[in-house]
N, C-alpha and C. Protein backbone atom coordinates (compact mmCIF):
# COMPACT_ATOMS: atom_id res chain seq x y z
N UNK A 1 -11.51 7.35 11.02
CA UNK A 1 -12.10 6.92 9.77
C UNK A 1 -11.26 5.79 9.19
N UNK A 2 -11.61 4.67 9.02
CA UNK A 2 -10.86 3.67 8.39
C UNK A 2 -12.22 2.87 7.44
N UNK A 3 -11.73 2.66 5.72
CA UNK A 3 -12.29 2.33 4.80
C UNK A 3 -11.98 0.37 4.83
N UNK A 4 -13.01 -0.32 4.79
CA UNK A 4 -13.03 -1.54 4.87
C UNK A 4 -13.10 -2.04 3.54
N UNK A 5 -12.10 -2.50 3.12
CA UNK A 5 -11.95 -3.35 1.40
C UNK A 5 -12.33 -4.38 1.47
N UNK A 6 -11.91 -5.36 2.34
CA UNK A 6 -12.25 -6.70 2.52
C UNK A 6 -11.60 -6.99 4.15
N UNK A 7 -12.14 -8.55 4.53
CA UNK A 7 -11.59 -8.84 5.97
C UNK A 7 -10.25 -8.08 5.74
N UNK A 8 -9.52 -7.80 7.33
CA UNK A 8 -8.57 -7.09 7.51
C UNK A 8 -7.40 -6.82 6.50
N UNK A 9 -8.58 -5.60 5.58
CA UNK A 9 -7.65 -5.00 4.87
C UNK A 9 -8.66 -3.48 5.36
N UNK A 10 -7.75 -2.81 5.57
CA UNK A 10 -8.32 -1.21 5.70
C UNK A 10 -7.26 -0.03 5.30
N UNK A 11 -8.42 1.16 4.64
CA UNK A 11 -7.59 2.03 4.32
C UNK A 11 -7.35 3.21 5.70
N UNK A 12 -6.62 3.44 5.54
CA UNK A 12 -6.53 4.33 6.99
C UNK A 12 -5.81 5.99 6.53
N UNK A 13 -6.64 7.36 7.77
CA UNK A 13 -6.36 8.35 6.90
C UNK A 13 -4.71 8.75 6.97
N UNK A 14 -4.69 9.41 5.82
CA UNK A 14 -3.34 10.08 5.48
C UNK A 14 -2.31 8.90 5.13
N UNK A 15 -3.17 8.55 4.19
CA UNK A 15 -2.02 6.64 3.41
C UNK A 15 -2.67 6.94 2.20
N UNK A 16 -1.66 7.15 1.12
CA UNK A 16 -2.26 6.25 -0.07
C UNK A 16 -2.14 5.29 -0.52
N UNK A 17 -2.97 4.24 -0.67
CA UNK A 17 -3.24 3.00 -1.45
C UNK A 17 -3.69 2.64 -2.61
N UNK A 18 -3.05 2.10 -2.88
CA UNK A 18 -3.14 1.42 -4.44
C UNK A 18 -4.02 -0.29 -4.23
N UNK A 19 -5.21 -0.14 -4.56
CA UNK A 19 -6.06 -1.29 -4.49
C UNK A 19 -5.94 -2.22 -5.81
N UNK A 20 -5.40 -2.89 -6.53
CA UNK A 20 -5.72 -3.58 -7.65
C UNK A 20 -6.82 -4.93 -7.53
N UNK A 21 -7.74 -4.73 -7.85
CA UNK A 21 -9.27 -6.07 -7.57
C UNK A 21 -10.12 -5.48 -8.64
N UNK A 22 -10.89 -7.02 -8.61
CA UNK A 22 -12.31 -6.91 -9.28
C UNK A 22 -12.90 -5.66 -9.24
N UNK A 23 -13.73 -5.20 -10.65
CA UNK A 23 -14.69 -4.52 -10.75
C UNK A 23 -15.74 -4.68 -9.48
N UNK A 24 -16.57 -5.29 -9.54
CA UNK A 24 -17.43 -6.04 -8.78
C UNK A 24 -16.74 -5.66 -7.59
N UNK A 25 -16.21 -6.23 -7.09
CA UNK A 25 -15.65 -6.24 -5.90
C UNK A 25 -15.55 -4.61 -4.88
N UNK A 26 -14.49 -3.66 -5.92
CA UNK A 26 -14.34 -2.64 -5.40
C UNK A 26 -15.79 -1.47 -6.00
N UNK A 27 -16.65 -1.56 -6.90
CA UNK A 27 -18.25 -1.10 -6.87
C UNK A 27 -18.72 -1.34 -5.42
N UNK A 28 -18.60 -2.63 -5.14
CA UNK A 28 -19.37 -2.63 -3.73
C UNK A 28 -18.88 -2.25 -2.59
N UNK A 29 -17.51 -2.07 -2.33
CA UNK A 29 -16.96 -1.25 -1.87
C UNK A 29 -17.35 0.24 -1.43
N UNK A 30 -17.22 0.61 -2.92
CA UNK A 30 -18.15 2.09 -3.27
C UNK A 30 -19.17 2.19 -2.74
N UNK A 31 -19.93 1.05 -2.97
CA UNK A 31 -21.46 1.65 -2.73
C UNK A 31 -21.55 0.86 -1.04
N UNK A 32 -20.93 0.51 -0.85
CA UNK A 32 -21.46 0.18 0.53
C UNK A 32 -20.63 0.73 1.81
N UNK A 33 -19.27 1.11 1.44
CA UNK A 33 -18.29 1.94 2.59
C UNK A 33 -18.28 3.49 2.60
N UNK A 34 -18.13 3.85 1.25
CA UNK A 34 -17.64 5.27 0.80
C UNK A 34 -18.85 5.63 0.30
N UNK A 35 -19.88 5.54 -0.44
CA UNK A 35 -20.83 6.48 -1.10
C UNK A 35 -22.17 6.46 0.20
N UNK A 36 -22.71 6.30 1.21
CA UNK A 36 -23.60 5.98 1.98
C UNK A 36 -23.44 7.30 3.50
N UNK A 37 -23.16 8.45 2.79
CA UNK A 37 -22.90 9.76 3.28
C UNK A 37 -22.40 9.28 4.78
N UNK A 38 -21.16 8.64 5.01
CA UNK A 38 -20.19 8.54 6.04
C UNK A 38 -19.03 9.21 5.77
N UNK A 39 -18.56 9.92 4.66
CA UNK A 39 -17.30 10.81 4.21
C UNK A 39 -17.75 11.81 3.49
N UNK A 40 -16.81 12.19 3.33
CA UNK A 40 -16.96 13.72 1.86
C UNK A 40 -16.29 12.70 1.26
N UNK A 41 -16.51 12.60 -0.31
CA UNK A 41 -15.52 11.56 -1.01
C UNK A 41 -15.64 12.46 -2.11
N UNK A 42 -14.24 12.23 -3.15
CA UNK A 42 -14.11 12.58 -4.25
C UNK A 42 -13.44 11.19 -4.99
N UNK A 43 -14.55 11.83 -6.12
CA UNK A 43 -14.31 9.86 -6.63
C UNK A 43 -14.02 10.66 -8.23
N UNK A 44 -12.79 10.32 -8.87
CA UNK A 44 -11.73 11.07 -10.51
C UNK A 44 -12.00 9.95 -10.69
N UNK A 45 -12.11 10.05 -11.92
CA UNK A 45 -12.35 9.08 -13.26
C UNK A 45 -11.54 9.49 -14.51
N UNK A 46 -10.92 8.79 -15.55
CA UNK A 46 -10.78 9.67 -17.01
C UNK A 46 -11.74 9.25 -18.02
N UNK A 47 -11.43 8.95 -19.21
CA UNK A 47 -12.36 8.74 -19.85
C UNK A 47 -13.43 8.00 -19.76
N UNK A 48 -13.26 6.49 -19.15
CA UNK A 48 -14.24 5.81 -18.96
C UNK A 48 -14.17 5.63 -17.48
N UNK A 49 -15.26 4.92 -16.84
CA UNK A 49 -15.46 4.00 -15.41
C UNK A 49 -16.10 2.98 -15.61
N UNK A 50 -15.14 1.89 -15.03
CA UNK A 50 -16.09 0.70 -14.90
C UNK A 50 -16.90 0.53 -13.36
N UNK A 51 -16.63 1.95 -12.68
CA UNK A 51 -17.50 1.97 -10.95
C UNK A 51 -18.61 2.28 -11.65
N UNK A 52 -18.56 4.01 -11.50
CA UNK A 52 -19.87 4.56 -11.62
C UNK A 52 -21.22 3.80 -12.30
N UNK A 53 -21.61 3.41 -13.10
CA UNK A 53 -22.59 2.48 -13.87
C UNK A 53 -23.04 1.36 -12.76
N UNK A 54 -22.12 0.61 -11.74
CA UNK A 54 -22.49 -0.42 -11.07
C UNK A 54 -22.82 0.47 -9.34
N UNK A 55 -22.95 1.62 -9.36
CA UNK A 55 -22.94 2.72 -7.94
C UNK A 55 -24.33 2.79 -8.20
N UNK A 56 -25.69 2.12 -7.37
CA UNK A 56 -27.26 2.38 -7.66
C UNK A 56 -27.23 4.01 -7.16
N UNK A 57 -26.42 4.11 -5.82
CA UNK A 57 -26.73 5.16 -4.95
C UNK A 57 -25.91 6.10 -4.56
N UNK A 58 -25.73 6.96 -5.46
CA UNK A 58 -24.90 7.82 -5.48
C UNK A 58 -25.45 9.28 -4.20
N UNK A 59 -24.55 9.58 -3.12
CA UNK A 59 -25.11 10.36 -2.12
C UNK A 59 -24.91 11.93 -2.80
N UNK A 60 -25.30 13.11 -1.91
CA UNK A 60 -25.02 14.33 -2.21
C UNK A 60 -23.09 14.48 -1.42
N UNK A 61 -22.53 13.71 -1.02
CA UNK A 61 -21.21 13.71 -0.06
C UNK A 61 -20.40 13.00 -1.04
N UNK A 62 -20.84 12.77 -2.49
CA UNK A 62 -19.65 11.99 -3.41
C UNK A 62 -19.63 12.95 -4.36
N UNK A 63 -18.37 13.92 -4.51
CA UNK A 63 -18.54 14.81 -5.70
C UNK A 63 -17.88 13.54 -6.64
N UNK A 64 -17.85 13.94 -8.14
CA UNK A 64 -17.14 13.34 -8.79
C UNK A 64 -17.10 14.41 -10.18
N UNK A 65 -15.18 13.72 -10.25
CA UNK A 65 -14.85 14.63 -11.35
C UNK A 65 -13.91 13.99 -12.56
N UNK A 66 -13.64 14.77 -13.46
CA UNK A 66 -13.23 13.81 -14.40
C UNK A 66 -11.71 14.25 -14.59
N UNK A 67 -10.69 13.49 -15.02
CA UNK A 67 -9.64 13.83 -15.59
C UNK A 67 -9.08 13.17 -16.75
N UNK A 68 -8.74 13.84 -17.97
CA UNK A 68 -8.73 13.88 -19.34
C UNK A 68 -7.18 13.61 -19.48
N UNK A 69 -6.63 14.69 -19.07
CA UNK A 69 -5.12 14.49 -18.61
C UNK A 69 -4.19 14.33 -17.39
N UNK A 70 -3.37 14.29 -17.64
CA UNK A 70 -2.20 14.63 -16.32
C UNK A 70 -2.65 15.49 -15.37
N UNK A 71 -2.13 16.69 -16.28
CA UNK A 71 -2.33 17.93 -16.22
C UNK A 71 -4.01 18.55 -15.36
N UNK A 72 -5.00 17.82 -15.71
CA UNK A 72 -5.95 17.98 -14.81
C UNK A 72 -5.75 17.04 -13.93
N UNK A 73 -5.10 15.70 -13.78
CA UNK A 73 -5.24 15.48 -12.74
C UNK A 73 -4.64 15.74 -11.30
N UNK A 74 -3.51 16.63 -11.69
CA UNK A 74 -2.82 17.17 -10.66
C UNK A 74 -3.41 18.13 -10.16
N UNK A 75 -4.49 19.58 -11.21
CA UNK A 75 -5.46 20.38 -10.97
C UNK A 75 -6.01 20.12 -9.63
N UNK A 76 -6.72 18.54 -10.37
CA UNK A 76 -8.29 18.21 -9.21
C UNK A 76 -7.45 17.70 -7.49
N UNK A 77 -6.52 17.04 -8.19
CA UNK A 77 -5.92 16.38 -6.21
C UNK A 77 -5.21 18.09 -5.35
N UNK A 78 -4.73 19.21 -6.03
CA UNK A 78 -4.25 20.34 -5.83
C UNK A 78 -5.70 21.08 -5.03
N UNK A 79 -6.72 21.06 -5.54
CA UNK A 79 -7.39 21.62 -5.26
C UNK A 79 -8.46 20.63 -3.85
N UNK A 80 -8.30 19.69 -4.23
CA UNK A 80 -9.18 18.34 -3.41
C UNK A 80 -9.02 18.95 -2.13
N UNK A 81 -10.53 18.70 -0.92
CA UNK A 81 -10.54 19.06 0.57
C UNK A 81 -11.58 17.72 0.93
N UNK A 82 -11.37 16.91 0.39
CA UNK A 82 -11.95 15.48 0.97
C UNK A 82 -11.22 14.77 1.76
N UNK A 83 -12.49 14.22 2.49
CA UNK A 83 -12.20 13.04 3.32
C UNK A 83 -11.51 11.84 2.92
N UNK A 84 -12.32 11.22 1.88
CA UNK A 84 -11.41 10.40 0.85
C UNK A 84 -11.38 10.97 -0.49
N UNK A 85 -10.24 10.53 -1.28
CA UNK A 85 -10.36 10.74 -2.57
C UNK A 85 -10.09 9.60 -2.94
N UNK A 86 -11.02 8.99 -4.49
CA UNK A 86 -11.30 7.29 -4.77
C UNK A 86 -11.04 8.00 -6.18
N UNK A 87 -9.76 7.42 -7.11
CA UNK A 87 -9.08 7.80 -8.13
C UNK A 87 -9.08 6.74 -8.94
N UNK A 88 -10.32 6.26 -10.16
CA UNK A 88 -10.31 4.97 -10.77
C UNK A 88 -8.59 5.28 -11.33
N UNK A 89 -8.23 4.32 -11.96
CA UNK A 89 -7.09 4.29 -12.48
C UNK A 89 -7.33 4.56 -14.07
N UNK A 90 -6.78 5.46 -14.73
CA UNK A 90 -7.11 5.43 -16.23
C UNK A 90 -5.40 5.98 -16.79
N UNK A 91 -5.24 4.49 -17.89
CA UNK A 91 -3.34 4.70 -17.98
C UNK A 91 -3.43 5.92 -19.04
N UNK A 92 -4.54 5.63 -19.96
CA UNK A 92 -4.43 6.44 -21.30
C UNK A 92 -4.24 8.41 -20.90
N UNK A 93 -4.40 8.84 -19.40
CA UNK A 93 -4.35 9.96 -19.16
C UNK A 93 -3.15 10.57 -18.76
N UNK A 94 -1.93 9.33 -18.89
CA UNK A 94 -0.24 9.44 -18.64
C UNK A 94 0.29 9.32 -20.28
N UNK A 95 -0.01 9.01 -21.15
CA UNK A 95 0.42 8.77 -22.34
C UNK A 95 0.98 9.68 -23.45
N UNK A 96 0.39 11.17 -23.20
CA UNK A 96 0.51 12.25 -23.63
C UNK A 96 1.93 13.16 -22.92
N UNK A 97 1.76 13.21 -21.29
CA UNK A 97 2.25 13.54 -20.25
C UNK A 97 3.93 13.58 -20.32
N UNK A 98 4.11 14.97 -20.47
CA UNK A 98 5.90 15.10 -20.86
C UNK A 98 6.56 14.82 -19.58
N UNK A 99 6.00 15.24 -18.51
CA UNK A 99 7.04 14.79 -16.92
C UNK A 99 7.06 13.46 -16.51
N UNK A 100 7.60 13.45 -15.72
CA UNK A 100 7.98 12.15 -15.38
C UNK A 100 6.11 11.65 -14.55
N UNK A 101 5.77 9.94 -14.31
CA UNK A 101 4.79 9.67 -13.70
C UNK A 101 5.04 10.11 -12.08
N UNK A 102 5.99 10.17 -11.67
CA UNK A 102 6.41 10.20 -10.63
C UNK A 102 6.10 11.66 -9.96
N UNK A 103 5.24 12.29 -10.74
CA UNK A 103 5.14 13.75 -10.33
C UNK A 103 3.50 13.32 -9.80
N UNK A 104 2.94 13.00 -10.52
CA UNK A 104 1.71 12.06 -10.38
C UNK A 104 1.25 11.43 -8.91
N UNK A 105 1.99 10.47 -9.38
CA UNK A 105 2.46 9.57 -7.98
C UNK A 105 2.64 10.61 -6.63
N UNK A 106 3.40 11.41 -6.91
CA UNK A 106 3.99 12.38 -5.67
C UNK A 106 2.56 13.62 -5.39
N UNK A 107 1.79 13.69 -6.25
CA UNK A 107 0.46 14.62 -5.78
C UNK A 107 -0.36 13.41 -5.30
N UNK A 108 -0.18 12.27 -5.85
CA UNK A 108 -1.37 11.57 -4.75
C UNK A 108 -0.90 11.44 -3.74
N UNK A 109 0.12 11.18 -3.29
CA UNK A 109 0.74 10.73 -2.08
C UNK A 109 0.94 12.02 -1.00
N UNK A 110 1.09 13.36 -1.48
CA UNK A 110 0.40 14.64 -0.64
C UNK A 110 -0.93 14.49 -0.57
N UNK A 111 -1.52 14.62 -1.47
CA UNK A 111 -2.82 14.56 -1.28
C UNK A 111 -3.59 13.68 0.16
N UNK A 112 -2.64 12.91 0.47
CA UNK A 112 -3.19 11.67 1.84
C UNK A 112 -2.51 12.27 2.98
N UNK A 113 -2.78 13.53 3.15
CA UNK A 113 -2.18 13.81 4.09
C UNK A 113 -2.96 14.63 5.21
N UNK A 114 -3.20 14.32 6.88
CA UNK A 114 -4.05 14.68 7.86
C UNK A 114 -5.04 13.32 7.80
N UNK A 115 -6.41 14.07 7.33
CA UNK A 115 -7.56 13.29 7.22
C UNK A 115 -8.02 12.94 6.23
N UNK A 116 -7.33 12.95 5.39
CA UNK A 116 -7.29 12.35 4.22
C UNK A 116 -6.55 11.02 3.64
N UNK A 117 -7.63 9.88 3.07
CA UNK A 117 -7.36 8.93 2.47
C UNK A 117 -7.16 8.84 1.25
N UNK A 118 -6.46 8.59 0.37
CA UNK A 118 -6.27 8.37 -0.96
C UNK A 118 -6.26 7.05 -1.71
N UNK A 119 -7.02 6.69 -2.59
CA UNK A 119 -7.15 5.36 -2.72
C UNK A 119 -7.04 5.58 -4.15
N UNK A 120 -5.75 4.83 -5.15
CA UNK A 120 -6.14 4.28 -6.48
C UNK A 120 -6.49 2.95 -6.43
N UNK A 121 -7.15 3.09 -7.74
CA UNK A 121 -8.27 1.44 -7.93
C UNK A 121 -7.60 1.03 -9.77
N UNK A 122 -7.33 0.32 -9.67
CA UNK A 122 -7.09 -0.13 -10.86
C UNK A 122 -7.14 -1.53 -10.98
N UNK A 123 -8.56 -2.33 -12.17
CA UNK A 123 -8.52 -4.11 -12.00
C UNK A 123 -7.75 -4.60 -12.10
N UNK A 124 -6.59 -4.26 -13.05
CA UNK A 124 -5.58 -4.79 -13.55
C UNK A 124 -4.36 -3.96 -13.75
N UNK A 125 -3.07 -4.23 -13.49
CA UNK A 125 -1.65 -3.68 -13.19
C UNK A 125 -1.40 -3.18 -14.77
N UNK A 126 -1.03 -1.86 -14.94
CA UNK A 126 0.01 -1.30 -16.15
C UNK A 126 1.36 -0.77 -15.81
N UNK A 127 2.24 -0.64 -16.57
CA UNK A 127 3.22 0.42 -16.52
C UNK A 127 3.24 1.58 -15.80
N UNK A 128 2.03 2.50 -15.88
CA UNK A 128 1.64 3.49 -15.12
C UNK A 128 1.55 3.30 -13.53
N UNK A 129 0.59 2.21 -13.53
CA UNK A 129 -0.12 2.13 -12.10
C UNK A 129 1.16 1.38 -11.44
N UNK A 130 2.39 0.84 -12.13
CA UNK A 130 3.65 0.34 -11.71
C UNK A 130 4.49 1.48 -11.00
N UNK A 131 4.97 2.16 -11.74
CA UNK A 131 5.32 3.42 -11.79
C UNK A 131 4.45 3.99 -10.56
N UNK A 132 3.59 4.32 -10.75
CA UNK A 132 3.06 5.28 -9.15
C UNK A 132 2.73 4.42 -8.10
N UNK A 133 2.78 3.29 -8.22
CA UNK A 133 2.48 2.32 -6.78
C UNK A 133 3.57 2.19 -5.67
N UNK A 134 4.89 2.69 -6.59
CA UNK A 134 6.01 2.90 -5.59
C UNK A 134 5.79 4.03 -4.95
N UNK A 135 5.22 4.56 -4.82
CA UNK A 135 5.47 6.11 -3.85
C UNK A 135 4.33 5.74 -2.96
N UNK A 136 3.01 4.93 -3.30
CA UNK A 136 2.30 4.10 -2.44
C UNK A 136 2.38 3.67 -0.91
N UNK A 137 1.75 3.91 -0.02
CA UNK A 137 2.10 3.98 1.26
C UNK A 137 1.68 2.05 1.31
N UNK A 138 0.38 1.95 0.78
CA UNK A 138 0.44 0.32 0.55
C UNK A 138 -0.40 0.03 -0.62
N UNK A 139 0.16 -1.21 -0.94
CA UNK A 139 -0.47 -2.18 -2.41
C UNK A 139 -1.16 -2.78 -2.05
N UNK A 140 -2.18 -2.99 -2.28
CA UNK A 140 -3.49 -4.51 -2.19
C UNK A 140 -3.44 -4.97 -3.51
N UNK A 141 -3.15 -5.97 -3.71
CA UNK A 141 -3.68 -7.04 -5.00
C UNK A 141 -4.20 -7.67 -4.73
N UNK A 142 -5.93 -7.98 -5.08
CA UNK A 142 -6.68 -8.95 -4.55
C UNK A 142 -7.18 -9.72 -6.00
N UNK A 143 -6.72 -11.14 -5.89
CA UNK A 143 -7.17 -11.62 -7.33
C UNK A 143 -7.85 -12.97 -6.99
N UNK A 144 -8.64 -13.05 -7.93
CA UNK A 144 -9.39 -14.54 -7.77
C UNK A 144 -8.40 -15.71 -8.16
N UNK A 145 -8.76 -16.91 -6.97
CA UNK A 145 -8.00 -18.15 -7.67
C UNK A 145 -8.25 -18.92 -8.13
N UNK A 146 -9.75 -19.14 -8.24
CA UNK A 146 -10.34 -20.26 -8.28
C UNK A 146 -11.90 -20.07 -8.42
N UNK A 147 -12.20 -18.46 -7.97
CA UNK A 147 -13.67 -18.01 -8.15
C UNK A 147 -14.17 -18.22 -6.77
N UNK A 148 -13.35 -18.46 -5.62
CA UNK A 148 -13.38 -18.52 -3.98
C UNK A 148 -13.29 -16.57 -3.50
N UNK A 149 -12.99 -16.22 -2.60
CA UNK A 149 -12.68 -14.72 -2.27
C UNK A 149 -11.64 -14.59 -2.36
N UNK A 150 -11.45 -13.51 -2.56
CA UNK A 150 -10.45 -12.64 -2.97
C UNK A 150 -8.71 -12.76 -1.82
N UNK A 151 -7.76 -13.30 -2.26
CA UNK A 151 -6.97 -12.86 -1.84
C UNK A 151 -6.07 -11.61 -1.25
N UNK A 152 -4.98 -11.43 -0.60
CA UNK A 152 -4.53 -10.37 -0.87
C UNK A 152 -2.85 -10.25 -0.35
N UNK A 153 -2.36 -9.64 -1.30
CA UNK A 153 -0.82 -9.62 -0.69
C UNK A 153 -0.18 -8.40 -0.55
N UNK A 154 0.92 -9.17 -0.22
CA UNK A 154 1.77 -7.45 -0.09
C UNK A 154 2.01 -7.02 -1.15
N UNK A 155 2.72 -5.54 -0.85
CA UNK A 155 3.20 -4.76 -1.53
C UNK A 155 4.48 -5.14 -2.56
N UNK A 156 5.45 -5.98 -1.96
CA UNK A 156 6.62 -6.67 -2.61
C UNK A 156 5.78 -7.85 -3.62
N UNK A 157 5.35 -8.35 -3.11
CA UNK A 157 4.36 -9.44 -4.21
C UNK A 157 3.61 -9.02 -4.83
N UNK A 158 2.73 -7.89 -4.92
CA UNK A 158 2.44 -7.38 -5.92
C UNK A 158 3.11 -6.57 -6.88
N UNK A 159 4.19 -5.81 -6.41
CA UNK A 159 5.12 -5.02 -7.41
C UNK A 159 5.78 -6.32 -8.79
N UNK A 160 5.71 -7.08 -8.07
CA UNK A 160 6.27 -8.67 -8.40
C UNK A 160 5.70 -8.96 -9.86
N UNK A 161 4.00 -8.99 -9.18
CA UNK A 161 2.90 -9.40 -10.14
C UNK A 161 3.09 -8.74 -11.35
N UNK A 162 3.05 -7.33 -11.03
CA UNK A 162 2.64 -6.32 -12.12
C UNK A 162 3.17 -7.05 -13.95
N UNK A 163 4.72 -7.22 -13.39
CA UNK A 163 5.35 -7.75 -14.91
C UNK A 163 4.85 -9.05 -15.80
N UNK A 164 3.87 -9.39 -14.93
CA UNK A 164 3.41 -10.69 -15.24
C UNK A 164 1.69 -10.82 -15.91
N UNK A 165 1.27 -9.75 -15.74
CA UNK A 165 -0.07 -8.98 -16.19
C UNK A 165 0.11 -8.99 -17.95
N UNK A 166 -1.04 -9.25 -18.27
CA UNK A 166 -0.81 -8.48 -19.44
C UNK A 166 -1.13 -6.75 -19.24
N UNK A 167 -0.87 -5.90 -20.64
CA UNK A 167 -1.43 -4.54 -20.52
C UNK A 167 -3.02 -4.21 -20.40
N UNK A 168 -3.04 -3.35 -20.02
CA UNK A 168 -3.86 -3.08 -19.43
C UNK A 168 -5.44 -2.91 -21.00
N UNK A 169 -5.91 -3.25 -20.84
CA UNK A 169 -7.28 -2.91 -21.97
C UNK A 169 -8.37 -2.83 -22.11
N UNK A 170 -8.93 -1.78 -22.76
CA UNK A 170 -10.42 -1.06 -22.38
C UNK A 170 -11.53 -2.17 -22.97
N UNK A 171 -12.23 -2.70 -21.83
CA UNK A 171 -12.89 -3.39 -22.38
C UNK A 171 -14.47 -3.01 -22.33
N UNK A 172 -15.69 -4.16 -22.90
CA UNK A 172 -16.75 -3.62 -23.18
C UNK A 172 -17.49 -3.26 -22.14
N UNK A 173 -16.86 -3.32 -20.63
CA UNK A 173 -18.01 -2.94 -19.26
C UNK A 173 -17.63 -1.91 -19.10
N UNK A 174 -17.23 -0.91 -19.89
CA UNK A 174 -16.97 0.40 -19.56
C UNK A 174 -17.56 1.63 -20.20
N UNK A 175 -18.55 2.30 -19.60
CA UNK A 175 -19.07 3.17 -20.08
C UNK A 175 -18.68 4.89 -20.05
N UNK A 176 -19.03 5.76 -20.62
CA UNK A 176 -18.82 6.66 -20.94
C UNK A 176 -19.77 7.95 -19.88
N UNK A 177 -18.99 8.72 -19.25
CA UNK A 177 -19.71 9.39 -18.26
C UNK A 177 -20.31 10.40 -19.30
N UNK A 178 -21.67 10.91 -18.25
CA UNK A 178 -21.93 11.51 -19.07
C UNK A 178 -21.44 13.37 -18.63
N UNK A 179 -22.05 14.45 -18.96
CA UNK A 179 -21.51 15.86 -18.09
C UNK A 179 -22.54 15.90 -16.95
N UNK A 180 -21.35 16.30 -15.90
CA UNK A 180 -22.14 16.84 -15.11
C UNK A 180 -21.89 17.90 -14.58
């Protein structure tokens, strides 16, 4: 099983990766690698997603679940038996969180283990997604330069980037899941 992001970039099982790209970009991703009943996928969200809303075709092989806090999100990857697990990035669910991020970081990075892929997605670099990208088996930063395709670098060049980002902020393409 290997997940295709863009030309030779692939996720491969028992790695977690940290993807930082376009909305746009990693939706189609979604909807054209991972949601098209070729995996069991578990696709965490916290409060908002800027995927789900742009996913037309959501299969019966994509559970999806939500995490509010930390604390659930260690729950849902503890309990996770997927093929992949696709973890939007949401910082505001570390903010509360008395342990260190690195506990975080260290359940996703079990979590990728056998046949299992683990993928965080986050458009844009925070403190948080800094913090857990080191325990990261690999970094993708894919950013536009010019409005051409998407670049992509390493892991050292993106750790690089991160300080150079602004923070991270909820903007208006993000909608509100509803229960399911």
């Amino acid at each position: 099983m290997e997940l295709d992001i863009a030309p030779e970039l692939e996720i491969h099982p028992g790695t977690f990766s940290v993807v930082i790209a376009p909305a746009s970009l990693m939706a189609a991703v979604v909807q054209n690698s991972v949601a098209p009943k070729r995996f069991l996928v578990l696709f965490i969200c916290g409060n908002y997603s800027r995927l789900l809303n742009r996913i037309s075709d959501r299969s019966a092989e994509m559970d999806i679940r939500r995490a509010f806090t930390a604390f659930q999100m260690l729950n849902i990857l503890g309990q996770a038996s997927h093929s992949v697990i696709f973890i939007e990035h949401d910082p505001t669910i570390y903010e509360d969180f008395d342990g260190p991020v690195e506990l975080i970081a260290g359940a996703m990075r079990e979590a990728a283990t056998g046949c299992t892929a683990v993928v965080l997605y986050s458009p844009a670099p925070d403190q948080f997604l800094n913090e857990i990208s080191r325990t990261a088996h690999r970094v993708f930063c894919m950013c536009q330069d010019d409005g051409s395709t998407p670049r992509r670098s390493s892991k050292r060049a993106a750790l690089g980037r991160y300080r150079r980002y602004p923070e991270y902020e909820v903007s208006g393409d993000q909608t509100t899941l509803e229960v399911f």
